[in-house]
C-alpha atoms as a PDB file:
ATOM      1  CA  UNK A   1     166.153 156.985  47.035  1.00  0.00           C
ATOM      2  CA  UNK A   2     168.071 157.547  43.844  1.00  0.00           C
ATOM      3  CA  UNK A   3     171.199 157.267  45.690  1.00  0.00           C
ATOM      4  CA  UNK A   4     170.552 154.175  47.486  1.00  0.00           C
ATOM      5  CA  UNK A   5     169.578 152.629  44.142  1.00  0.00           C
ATOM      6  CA  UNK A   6     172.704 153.960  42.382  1.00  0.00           C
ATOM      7  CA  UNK A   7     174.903 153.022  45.041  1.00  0.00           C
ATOM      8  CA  UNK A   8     173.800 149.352  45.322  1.00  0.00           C
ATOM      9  CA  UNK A   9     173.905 149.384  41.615  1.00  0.00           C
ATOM     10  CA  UNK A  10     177.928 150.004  42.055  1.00  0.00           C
ATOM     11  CA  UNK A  11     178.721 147.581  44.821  1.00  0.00           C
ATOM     12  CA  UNK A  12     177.260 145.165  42.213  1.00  0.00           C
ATOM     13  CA  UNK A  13     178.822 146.582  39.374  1.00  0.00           C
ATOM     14  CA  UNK A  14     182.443 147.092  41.629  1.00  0.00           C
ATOM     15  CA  UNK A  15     182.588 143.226  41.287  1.00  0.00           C
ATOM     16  CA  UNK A  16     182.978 142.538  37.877  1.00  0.00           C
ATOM     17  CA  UNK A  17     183.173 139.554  36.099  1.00  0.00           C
ATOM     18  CA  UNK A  18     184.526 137.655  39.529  1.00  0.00           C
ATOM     19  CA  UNK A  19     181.082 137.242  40.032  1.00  0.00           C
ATOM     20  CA  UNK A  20     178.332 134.164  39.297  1.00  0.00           C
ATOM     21  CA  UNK A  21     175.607 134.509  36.632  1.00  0.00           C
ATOM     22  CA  UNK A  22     173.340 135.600  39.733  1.00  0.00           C
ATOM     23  CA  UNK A  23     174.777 138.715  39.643  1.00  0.00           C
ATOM     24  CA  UNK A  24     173.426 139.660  36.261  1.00  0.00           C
ATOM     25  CA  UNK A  25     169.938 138.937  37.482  1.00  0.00           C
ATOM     26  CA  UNK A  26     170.641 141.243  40.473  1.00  0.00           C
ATOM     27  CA  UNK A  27     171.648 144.232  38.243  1.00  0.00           C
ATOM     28  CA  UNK A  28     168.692 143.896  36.391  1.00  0.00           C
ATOM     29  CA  UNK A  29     166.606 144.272  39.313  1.00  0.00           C
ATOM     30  CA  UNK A  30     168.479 147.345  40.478  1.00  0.00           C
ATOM     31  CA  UNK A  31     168.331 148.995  37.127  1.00  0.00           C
ATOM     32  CA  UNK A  32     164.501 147.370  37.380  1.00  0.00           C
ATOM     33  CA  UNK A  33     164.051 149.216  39.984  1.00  0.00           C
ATOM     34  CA  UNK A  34     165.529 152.384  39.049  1.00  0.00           C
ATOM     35  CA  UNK A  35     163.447 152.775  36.200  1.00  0.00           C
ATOM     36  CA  UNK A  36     159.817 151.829  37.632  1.00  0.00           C
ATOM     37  CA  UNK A  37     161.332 154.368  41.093  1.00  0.00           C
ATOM     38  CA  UNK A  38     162.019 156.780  37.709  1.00  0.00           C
ATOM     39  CA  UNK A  39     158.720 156.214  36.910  1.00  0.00           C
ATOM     40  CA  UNK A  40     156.869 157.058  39.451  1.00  0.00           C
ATOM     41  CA  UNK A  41     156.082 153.299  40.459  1.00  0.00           C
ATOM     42  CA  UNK A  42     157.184 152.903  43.914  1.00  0.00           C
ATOM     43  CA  UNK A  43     155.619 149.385  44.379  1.00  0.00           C
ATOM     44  CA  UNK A  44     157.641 148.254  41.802  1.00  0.00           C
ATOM     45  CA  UNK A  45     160.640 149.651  43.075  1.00  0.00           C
ATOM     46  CA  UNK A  46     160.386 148.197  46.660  1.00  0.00           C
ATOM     47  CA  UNK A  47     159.546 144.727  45.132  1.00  0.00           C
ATOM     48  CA  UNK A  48     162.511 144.718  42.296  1.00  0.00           C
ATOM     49  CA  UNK A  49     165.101 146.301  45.728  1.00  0.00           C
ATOM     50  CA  UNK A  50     163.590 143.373  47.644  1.00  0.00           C
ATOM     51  CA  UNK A  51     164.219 140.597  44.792  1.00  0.00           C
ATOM     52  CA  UNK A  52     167.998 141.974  44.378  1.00  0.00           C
ATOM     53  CA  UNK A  53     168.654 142.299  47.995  1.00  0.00           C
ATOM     54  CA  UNK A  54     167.340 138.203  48.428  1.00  0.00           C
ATOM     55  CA  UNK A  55     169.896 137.345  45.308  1.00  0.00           C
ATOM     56  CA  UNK A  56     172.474 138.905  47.395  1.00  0.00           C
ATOM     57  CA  UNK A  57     171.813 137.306  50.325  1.00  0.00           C
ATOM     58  CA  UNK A  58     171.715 134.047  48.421  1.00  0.00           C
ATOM     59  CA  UNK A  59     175.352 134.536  47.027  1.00  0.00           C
ATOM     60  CA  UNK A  60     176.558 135.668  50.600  1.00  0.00           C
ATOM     61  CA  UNK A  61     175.288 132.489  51.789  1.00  0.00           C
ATOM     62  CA  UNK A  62     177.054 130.376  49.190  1.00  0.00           C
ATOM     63  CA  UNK A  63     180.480 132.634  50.940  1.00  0.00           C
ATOM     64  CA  UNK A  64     179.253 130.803  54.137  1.00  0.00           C
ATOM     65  CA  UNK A  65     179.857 127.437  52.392  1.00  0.00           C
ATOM     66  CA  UNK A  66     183.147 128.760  51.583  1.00  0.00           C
ATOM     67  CA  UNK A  67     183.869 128.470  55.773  1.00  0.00           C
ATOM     68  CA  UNK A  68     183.117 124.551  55.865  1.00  0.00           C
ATOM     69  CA  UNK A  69     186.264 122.235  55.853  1.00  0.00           C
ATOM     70  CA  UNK A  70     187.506 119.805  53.232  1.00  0.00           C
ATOM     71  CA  UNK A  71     187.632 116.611  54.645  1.00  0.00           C
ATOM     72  CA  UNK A  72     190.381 115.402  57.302  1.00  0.00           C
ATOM     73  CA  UNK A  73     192.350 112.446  55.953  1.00  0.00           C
ATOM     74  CA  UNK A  74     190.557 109.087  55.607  1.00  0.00           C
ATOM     75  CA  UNK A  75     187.122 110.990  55.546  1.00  0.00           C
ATOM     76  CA  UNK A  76     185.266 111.423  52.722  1.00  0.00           C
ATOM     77  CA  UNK A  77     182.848 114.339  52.527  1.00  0.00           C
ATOM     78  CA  UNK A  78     179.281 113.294  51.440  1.00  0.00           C
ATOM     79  CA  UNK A  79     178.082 114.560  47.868  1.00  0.00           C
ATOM     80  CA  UNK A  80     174.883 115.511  48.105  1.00  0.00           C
ATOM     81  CA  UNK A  81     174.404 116.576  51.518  1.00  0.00           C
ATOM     82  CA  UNK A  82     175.588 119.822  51.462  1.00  0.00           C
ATOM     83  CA  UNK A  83     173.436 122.590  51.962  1.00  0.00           C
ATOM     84  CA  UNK A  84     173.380 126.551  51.729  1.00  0.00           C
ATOM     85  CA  UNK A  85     170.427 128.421  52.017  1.00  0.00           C
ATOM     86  CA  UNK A  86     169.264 132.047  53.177  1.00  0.00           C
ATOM     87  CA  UNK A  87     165.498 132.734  54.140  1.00  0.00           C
ATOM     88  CA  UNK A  88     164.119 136.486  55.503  1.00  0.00           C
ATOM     89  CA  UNK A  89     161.170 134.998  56.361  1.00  0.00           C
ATOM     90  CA  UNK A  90     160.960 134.562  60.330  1.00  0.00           C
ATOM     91  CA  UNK A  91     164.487 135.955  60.156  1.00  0.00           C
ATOM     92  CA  UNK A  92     165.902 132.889  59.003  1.00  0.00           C
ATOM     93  CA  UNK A  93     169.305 134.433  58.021  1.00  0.00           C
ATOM     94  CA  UNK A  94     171.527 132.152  56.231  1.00  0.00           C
ATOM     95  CA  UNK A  95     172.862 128.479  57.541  1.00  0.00           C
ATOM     96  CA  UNK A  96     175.965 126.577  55.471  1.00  0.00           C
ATOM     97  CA  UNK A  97     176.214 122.089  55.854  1.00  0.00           C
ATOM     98  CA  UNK A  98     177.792 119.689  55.432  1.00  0.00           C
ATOM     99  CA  UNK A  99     178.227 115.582  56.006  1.00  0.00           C
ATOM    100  CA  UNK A 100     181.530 114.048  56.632  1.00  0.00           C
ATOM    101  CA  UNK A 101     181.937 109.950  56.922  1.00  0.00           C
ATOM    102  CA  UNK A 102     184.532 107.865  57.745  1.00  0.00           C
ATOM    103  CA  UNK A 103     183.502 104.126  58.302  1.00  0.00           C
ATOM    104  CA  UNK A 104     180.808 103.930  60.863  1.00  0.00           C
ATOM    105  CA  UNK A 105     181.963 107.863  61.761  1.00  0.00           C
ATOM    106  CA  UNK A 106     179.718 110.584  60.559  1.00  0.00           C
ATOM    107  CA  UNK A 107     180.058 113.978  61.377  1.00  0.00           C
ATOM    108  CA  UNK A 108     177.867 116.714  60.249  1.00  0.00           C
ATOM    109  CA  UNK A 109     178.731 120.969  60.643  1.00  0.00           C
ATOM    110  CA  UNK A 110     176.253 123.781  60.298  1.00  0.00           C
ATOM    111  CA  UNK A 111     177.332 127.389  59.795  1.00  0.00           C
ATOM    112  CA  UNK A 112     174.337 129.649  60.935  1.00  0.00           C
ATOM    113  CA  UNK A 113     174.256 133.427  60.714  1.00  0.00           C
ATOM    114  CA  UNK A 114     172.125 136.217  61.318  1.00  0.00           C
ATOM    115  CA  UNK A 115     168.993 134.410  62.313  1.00  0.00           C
ATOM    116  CA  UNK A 116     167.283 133.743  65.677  1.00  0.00           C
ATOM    117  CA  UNK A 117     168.520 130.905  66.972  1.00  0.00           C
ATOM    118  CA  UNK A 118     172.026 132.739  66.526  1.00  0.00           C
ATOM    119  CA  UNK A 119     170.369 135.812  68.240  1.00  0.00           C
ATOM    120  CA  UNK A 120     169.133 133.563  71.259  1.00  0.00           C
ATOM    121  CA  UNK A 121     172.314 131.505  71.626  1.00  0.00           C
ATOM    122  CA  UNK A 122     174.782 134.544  71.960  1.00  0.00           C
ATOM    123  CA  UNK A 123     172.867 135.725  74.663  1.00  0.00           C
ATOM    124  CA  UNK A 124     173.632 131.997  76.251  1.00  0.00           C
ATOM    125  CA  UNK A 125     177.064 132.190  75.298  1.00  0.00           C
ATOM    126  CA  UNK A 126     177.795 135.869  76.820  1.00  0.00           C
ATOM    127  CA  UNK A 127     176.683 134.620  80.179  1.00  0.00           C
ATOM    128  CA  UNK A 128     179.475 132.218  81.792  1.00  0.00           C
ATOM    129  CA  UNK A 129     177.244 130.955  83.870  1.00  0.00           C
ATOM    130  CA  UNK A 130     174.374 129.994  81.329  1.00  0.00           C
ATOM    131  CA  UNK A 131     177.632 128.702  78.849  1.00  0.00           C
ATOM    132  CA  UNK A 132     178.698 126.549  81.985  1.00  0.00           C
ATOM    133  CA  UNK A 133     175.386 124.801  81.704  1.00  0.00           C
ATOM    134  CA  UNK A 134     175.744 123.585  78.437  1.00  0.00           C
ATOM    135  CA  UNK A 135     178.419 121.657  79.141  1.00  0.00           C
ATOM    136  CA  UNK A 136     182.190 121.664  79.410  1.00  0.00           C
ATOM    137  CA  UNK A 137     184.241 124.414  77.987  1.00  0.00           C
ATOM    138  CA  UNK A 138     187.222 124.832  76.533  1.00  0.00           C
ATOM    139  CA  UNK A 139     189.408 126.491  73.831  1.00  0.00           C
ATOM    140  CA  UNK A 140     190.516 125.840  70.449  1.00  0.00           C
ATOM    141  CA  UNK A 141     192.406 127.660  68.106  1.00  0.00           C
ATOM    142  CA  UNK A 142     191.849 130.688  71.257  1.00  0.00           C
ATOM    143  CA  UNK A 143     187.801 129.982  70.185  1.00  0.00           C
ATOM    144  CA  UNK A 144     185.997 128.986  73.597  1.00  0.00           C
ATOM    145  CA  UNK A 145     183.982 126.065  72.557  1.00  0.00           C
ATOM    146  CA  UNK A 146     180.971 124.152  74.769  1.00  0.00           C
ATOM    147  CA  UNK A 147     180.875 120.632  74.582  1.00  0.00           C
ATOM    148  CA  UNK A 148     177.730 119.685  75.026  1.00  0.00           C
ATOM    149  CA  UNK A 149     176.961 116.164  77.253  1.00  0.00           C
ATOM    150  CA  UNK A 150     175.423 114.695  74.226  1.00  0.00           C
ATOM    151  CA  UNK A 151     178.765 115.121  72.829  1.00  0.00           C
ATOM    152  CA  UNK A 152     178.038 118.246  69.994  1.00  0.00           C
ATOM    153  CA  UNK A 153     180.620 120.994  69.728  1.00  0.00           C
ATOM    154  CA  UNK A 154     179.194 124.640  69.660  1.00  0.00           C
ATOM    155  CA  UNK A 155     180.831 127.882  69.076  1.00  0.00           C
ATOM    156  CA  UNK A 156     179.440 131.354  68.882  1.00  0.00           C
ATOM    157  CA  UNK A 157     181.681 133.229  66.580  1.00  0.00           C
ATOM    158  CA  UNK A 158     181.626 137.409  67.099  1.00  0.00           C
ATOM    159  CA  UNK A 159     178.246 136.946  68.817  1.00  0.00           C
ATOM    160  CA  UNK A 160     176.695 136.097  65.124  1.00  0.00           C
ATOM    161  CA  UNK A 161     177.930 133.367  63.948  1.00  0.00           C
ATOM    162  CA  UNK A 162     176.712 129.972  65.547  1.00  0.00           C
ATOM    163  CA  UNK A 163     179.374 126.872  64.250  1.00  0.00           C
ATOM    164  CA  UNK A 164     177.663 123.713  65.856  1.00  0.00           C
ATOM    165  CA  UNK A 165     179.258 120.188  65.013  1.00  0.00           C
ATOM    166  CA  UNK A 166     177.634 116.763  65.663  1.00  0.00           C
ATOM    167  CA  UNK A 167     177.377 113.184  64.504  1.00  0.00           C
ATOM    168  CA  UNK A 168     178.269 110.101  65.874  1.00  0.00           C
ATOM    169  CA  UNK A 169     181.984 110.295  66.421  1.00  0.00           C
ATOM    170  CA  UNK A 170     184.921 110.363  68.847  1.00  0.00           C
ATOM    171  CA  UNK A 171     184.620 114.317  70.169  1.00  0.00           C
ATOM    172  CA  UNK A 172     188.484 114.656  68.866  1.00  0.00           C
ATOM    173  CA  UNK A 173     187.527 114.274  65.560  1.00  0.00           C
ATOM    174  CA  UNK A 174     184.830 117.228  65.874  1.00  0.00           C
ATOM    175  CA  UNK A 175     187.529 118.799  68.015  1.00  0.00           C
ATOM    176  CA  UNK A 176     189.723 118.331  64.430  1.00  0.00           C
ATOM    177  CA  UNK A 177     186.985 119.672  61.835  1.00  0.00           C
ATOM    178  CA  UNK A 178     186.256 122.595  64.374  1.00  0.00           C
ATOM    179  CA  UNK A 179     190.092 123.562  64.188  1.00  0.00           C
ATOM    180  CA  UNK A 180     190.368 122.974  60.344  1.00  0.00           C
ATOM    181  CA  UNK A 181     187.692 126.031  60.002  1.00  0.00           C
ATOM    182  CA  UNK A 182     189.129 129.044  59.166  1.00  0.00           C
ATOM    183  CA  UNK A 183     187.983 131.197  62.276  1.00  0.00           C
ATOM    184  CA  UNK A 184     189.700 134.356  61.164  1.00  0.00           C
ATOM    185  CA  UNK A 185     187.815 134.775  58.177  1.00  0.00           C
ATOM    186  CA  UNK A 186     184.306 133.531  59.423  1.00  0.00           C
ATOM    187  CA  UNK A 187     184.846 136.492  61.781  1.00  0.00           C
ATOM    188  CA  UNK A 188     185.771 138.959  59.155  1.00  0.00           C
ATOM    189  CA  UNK A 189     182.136 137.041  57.165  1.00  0.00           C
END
């Protein structure tokens, strides 16, 4: 146990200044928990691991955001709309937004990882025949891609990672937003 602690304590630490404020709070759970596992108080020492490892999946959730595009030219991307969050509860896992406009044109992309619905789409997107269903297919940037007849763009990215675009505009514009993502590193995520 005092191994795990100490080595989460230096993958924190490893970062350094590079990272947000958060990051302070996690190291004082981890040496929180350290001391009441020291202690004898293994209660505390679960609950403190728990706390850091949920402010650590908060800040790799804000990386998620990272993944969303600026806006194309002559959109605007709406302040405000943007969201990042990361639940464990239910498995939740971590989902990344955002709202683009452009005149009457609004698009809107969600990042989802390592949560349910990602779990239960990959199975649909490993099976041809179930990923025929959904709509048309096709490739972009090498990425196949379902098109749904509702007109919403879906990709399942390394079987955990669920990139679904909709909104109500021309399908070559979500076409455009899905190819300004940067697919290499979402895979690497």
């Amino acid at each position: 146990m005092k191994t795990i602690l100490r080595a989460a304590m230096a993958a924190i630490l490893i970062g350094g200044p590079s990272l947000p404020a958060q990051a302070d709070e996690i190291e004082e759970a981890l040496q929180m928990a350290l001391e009441a596992y020291q202690a004898g108080d293994i209660n505390a020492a679960k609950e403190e691991i728990d706390y850091a490892a949920q402010l650590i999946a908060q800040l790799k959730a804000v990386g998620l955001s990272g993944f969303l595009p600026d806006p194309l030219p002559d959109w605007t991307r709406v302040k405000g709309e943007d969201k990042t969050q990361t639940a464990a509860l239910l498995g939740a896992g971590m989902t990344a937004s955002a709202t683009y406009t452009r005149g009457n044109d609004r698009i809107e992309i969600q990042i989802m990882a390592n949560n349910q619905m990602v779990i239960a789409m990959s199975a649909m997107f490993g099976n041809a025949a179930m990923m025929g269903s959904m709509g048309q297919i096709k490739r972009i940037k090498r990425q196949k891609v379902v098109i749904t007849p509702q007109g919403e763009l879906q990709a399942m990215i390394n079987n955990r990672i669920l990139v679904q675009i909709t909104g109500r505009a021309p399908i070559e514009d979500k076409e455009a937003y899905f190819a300004a993502i940067d697919l290499r590193g979402l895979k690497e995520f």
